[in-house]
Structure formats: structure tokens, C-alpha cells
C-alpha atoms as a PDB file:
ATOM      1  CA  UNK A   1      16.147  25.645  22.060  1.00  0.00           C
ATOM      2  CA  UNK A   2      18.856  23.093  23.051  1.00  0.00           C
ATOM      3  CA  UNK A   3      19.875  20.148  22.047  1.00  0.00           C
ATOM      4  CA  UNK A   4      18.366  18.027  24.046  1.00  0.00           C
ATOM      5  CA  UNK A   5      15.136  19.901  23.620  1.00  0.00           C
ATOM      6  CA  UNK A   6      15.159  19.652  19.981  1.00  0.00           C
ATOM      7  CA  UNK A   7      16.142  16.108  19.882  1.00  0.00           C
ATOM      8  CA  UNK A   8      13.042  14.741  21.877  1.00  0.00           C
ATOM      9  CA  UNK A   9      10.147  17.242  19.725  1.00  0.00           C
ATOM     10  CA  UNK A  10      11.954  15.976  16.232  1.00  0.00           C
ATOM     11  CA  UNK A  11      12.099  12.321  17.244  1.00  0.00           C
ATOM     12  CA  UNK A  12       8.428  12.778  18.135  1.00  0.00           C
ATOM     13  CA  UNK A  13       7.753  14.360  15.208  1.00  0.00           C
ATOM     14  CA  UNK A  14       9.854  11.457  13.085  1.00  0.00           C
ATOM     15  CA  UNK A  15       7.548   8.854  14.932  1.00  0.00           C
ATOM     16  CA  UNK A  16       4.212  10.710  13.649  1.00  0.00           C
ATOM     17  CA  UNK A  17       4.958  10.321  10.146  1.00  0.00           C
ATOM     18  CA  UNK A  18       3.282   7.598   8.296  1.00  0.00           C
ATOM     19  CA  UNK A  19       5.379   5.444   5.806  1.00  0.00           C
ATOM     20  CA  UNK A  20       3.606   7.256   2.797  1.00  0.00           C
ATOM     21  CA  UNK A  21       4.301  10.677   4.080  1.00  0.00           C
ATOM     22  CA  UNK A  22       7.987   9.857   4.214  1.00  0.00           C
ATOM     23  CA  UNK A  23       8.162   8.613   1.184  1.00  0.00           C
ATOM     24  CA  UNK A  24       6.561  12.302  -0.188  1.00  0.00           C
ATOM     25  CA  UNK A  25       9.206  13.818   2.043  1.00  0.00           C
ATOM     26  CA  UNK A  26      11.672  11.966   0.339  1.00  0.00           C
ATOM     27  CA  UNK A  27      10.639  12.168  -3.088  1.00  0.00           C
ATOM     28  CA  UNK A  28      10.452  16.358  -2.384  1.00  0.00           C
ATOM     29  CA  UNK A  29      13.948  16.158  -0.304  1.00  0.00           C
ATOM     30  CA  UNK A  30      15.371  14.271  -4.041  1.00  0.00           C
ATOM     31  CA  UNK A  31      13.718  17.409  -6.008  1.00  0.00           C
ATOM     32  CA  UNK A  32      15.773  20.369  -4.078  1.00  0.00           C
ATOM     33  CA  UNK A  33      18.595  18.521  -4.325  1.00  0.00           C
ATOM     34  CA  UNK A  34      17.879  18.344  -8.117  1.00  0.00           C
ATOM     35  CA  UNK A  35      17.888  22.072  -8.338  1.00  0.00           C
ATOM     36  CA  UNK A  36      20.497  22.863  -5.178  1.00  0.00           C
ATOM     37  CA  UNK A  37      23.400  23.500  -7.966  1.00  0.00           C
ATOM     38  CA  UNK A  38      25.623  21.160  -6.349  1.00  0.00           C
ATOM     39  CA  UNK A  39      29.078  20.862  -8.145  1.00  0.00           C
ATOM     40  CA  UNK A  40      30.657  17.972  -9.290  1.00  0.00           C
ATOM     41  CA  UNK A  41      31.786  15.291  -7.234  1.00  0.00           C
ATOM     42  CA  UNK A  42      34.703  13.010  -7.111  1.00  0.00           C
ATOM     43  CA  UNK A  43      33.796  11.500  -3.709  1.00  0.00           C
ATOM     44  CA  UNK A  44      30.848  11.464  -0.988  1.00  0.00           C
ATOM     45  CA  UNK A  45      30.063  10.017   2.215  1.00  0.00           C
ATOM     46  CA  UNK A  46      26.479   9.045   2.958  1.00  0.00           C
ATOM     47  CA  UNK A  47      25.714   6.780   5.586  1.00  0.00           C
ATOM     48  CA  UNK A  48      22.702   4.182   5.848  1.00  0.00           C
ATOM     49  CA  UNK A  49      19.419   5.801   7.008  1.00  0.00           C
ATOM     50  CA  UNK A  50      17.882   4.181   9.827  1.00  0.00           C
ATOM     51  CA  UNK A  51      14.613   3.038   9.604  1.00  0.00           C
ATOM     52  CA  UNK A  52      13.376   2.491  13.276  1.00  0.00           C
ATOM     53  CA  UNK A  53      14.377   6.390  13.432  1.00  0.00           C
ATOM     54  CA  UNK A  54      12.020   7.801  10.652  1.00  0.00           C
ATOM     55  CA  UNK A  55      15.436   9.097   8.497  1.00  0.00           C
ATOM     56  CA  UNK A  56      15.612  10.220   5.076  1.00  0.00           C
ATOM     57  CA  UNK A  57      16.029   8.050   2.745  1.00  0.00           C
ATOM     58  CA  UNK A  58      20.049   8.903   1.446  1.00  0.00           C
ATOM     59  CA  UNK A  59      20.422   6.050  -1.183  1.00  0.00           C
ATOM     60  CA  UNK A  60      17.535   8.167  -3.043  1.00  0.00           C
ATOM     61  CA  UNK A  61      20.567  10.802  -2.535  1.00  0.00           C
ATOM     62  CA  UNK A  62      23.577   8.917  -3.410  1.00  0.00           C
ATOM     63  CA  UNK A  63      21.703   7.256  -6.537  1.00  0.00           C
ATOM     64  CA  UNK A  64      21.044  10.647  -7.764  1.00  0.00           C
ATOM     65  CA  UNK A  65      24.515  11.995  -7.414  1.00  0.00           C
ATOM     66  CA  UNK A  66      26.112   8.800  -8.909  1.00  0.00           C
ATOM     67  CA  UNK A  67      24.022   9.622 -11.843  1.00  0.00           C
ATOM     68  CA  UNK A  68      25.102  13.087 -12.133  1.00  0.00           C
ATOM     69  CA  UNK A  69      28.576  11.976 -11.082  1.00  0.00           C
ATOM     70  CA  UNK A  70      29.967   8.590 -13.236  1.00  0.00           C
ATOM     71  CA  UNK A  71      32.616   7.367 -11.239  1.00  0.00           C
ATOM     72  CA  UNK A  72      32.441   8.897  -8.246  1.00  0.00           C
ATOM     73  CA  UNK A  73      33.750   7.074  -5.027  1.00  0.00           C
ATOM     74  CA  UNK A  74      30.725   6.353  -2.694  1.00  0.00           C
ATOM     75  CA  UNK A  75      31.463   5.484   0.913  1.00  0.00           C
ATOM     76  CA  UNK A  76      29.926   4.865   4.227  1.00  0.00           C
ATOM     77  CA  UNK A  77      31.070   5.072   7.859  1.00  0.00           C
ATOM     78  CA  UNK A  78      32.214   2.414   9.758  1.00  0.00           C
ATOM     79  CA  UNK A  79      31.824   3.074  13.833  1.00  0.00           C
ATOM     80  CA  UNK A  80      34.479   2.295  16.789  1.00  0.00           C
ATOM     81  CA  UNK A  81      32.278   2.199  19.766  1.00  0.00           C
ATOM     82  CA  UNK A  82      35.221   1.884  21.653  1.00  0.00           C
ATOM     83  CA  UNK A  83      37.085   5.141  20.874  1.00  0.00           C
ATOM     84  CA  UNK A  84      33.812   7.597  19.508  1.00  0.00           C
ATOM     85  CA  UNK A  85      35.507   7.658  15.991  1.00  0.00           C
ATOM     86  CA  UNK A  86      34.987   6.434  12.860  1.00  0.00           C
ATOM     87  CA  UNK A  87      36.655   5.744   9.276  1.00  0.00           C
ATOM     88  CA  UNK A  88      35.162   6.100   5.749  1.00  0.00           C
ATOM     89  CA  UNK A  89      34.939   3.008   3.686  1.00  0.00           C
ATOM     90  CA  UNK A  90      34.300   3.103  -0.032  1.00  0.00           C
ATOM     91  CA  UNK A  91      31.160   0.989  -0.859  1.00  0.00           C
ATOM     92  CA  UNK A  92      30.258  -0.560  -4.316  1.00  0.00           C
ATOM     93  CA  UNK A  93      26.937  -2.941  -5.652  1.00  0.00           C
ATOM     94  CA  UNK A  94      28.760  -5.955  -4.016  1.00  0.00           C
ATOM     95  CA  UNK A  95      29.445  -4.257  -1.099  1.00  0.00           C
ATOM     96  CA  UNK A  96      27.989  -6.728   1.877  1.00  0.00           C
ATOM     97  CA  UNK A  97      26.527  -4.335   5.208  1.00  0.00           C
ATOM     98  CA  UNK A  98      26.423  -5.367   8.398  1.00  0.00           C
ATOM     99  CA  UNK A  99      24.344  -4.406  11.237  1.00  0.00           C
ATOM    100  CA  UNK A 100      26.001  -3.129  14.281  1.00  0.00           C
ATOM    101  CA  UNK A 101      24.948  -3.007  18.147  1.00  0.00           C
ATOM    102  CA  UNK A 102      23.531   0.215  17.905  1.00  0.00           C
ATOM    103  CA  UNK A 103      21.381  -0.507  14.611  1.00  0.00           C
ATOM    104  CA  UNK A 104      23.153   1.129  11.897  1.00  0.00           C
ATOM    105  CA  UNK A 105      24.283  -0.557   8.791  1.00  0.00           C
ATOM    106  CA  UNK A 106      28.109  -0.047   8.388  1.00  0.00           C
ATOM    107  CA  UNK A 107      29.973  -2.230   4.836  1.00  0.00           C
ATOM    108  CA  UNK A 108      31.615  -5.516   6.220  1.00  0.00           C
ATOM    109  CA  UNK A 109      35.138  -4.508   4.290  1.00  0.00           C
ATOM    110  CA  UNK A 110      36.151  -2.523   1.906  1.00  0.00           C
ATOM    111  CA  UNK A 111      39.052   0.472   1.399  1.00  0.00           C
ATOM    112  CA  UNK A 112      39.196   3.114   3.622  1.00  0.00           C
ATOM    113  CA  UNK A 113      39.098   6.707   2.453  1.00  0.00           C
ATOM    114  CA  UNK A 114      40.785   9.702   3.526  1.00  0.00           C
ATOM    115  CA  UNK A 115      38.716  12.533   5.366  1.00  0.00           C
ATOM    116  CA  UNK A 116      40.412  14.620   2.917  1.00  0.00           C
ATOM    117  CA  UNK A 117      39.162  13.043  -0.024  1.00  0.00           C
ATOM    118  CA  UNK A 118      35.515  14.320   0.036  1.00  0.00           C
ATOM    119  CA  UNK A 119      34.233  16.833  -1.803  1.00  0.00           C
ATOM    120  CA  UNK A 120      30.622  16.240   0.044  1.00  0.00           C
ATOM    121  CA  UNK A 121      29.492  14.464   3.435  1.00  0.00           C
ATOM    122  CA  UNK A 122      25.964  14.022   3.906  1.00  0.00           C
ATOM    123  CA  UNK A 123      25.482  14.182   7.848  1.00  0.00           C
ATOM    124  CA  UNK A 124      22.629  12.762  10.081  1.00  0.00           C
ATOM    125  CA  UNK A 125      20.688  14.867  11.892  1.00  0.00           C
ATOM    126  CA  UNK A 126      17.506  15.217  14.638  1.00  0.00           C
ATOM    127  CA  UNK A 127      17.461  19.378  14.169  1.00  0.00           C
ATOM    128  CA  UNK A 128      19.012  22.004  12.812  1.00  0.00           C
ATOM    129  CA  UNK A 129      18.875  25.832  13.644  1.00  0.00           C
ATOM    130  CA  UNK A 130      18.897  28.718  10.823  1.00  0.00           C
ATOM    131  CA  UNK A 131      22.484  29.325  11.637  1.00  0.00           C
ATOM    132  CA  UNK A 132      23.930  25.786  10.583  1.00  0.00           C
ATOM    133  CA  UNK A 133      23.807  24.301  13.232  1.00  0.00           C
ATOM    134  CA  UNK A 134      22.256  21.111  14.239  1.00  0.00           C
ATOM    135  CA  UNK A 135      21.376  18.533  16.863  1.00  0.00           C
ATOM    136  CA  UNK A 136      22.644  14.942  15.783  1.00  0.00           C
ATOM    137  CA  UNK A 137      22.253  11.916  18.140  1.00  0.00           C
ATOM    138  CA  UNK A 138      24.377  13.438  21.057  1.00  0.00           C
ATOM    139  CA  UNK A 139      27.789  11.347  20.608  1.00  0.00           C
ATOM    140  CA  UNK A 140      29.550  13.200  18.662  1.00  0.00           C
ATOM    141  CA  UNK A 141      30.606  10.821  15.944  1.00  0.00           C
ATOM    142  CA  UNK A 142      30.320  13.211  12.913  1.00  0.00           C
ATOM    143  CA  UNK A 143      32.019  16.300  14.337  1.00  0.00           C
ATOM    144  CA  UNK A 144      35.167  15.020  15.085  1.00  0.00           C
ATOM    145  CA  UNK A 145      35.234  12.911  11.858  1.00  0.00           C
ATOM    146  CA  UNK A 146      34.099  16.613   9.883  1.00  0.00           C
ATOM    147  CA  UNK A 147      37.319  18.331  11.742  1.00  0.00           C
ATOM    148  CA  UNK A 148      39.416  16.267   9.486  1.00  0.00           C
ATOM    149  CA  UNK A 149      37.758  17.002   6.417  1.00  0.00           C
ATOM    150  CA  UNK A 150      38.486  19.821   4.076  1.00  0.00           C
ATOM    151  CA  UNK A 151      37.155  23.082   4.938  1.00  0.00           C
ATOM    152  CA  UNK A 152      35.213  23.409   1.399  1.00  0.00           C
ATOM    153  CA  UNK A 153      34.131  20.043   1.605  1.00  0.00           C
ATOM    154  CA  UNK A 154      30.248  20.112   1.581  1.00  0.00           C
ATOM    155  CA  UNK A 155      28.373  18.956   5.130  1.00  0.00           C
ATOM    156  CA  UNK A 156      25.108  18.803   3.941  1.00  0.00           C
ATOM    157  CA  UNK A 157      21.734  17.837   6.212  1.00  0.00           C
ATOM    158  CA  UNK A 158      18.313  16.295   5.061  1.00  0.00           C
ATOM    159  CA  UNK A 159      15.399  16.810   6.938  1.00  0.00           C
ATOM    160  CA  UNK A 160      11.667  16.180   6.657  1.00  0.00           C
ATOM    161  CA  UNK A 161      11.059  19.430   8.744  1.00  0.00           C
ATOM    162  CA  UNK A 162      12.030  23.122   8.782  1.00  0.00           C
ATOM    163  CA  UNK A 163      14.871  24.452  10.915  1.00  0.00           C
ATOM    164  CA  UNK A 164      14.546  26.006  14.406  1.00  0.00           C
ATOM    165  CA  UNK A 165      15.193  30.219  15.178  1.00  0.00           C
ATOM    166  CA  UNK A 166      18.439  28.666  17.073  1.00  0.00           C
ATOM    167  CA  UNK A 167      20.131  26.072  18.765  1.00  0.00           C
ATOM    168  CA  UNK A 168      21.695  27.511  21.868  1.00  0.00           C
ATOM    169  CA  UNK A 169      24.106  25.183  23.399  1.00  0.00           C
ATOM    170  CA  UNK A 170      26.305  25.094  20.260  1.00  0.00           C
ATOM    171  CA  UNK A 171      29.939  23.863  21.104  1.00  0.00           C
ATOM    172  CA  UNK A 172      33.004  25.197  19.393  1.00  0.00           C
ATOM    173  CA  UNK A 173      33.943  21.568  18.373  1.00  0.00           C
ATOM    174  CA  UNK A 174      30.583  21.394  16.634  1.00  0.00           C
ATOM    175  CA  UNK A 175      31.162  21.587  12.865  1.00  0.00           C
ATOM    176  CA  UNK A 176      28.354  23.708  11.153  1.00  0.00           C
ATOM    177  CA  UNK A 177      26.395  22.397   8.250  1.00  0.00           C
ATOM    178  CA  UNK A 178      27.067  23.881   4.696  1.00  0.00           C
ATOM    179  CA  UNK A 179      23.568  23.350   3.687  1.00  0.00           C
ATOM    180  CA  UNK A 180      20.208  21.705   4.695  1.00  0.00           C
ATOM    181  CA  UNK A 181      17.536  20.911   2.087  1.00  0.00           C
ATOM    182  CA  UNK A 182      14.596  20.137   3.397  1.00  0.00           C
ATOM    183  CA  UNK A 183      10.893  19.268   1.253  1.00  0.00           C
ATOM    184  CA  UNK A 184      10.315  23.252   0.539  1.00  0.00           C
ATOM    185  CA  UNK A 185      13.550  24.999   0.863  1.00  0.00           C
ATOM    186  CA  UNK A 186      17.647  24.146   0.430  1.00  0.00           C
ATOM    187  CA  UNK A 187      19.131  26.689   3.461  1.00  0.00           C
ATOM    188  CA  UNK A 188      22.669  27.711   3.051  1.00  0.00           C
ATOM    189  CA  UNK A 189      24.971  29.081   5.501  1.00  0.00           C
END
């Protein structure tokens, strides 16, 4: 399947879902993380799920790995539209969000943090294939970023639905996932 492919069937299959069915999703997505064995963390960056596109719900995520991880650094990325890159920003309970042009929720200030700095990135996804790989929104945004991270730093996926056999127009620039939990299974590669 390629990208393109598997972004239209998942974004149809995002749109089917009621409100209540996502929320089960969610709730089962927060359970395999739960038992996933992930070590502890001194920093992750999540990003703001968006609504309009049927997401997971990450700040279920983040809450539970705050818990598990007192004082880790949370941040979020902040887009350049301009350029196609984009910078981490450490977020807190007074952090403010704004909404940008595209729809996603980026912090209105804050400190930025290094690439190298994360010991887990959670990454948005439409698809991803058993091999790792997976089919974002088509700009490219998170690979480049995930080039400068560390090597063992964990890119993990959420999603509502189970992978497909592959993705077959896979760039070398595109940065594989670590893992992707989904409701039933956590997949690593």
C-alpha cells in the first residue's frame, strides 16, 4: 500500500468512529501502554491531538507517564510553516496554547528543548506498516525533527487500528517508529 493510499482508507476510517468508540480506543490505547515496559523518562514530546482528525487522545498518554515519571520535562512542538521545521517547547499547567493556521494547538512561549534531550517522542500518525513504518500527514514535519534526536530515543505511534502488511513507498529520510501500541497489541520493531 502507499502512502497516499493508506492515508485516505485511515482518515475514512478515523471519520467512522463515533465519539464513544474513541474514547474505548483510548481508554484500551492507555492500558498497553500500562503494560508496554516503558523505561523511565526524563523528557517526552507529545503533541496536541487533533480533534477534527479523529486522533488519539495523547494527554491520556502524557498524564500517565508524568505519573510514572515525577518531574519529567513535558513538551510540545511548535511549527514554522515557512521552513517545514519545528522546535520542542517545554509545556507546564500554566502553559497558554494557541491555535495555528493549520489547526493544531502549539504553547504560546515557553523554553525550547534540545532534540537530544528526549528519551521518548510520541509521533502522529494516519498508518503504519508491520515494519515501522508509517504514513503521517505527508509534510514531513516529524522526520526531519526525529533525525536530530538520539538514536535510542523512543518514536512511539498510537493508533485506533492495526498496522498494514507494508507501506511501499518508504523514503530513506523516513525515520521508523520504535513502537506502535494500538487497542489489542504494542508492535515493536
Amino acid at each position: 500500500m502507499l502512502k497516499k493510499e493508506a492515508r485516505k482508507l485511515f482518515r475514512e476510517k478515523r471519520a467512522q468512529l463515533t465519539a464513544q468508540e474513541r474514547s474505548k480506543l483510548d481508554d484500551l490505547l492507555l492500558i498497553q501502554l500500562q503494560q508496554a515496559g516503558i523505561p523511565p523518562l526524563q523528557a517526552v514530546l507529545s503533541f496536541w491531538p487533533i480533534e477534527s482528525n479523529n486522533e488519539p487522545d495523547t494527554h491520556l498518554f502524557t498524564r500517565f507517564m508524568s505519573f510514572q515519571n515525577p518531574g519529567m520535562i513535558l513538551a510540545y512542538p511548535v511549527s514554522d510553516l515557512v521552513t517545514g521545521t519545528m522546535e520542542a517547547v517545554e509545556v507546564n499547567e500554566d502553559t497558554r496554547f494557541d491555535c495555528n493556521e493549520w489547526g493544531i494547538w502549539e504553547p504560546a512561549g515557553g523554553n525550547a528543548v534540545s532534540p537530544e534531550a528526549f528519551d521518548l517522542i510520541l509521533v502522529p500518525l494516519l498508518a503504519f506498516d508491520e515494519q515501522g513504518n508509517r504514513a503521517g500527514y505527508g509534510k514531513g514535519f516529524y522526520d526531519r525533527y526525529l533525525a536530530q534526536c538520539r538514536e535510542d530515543a523512543l518514536k512511539v505511534g498510537f493508533s485506533h487500528f492495526e498496522p498494514v502488511g507494508a507501506i511501499g513507498d518508504c523514503h530513506e529520510f523516513d525515520v521508523p517508529l520504535s513502537l506502535c501500541i494500538t487497542p489489542h497489541q504494542t508492535y515493536v520493531f
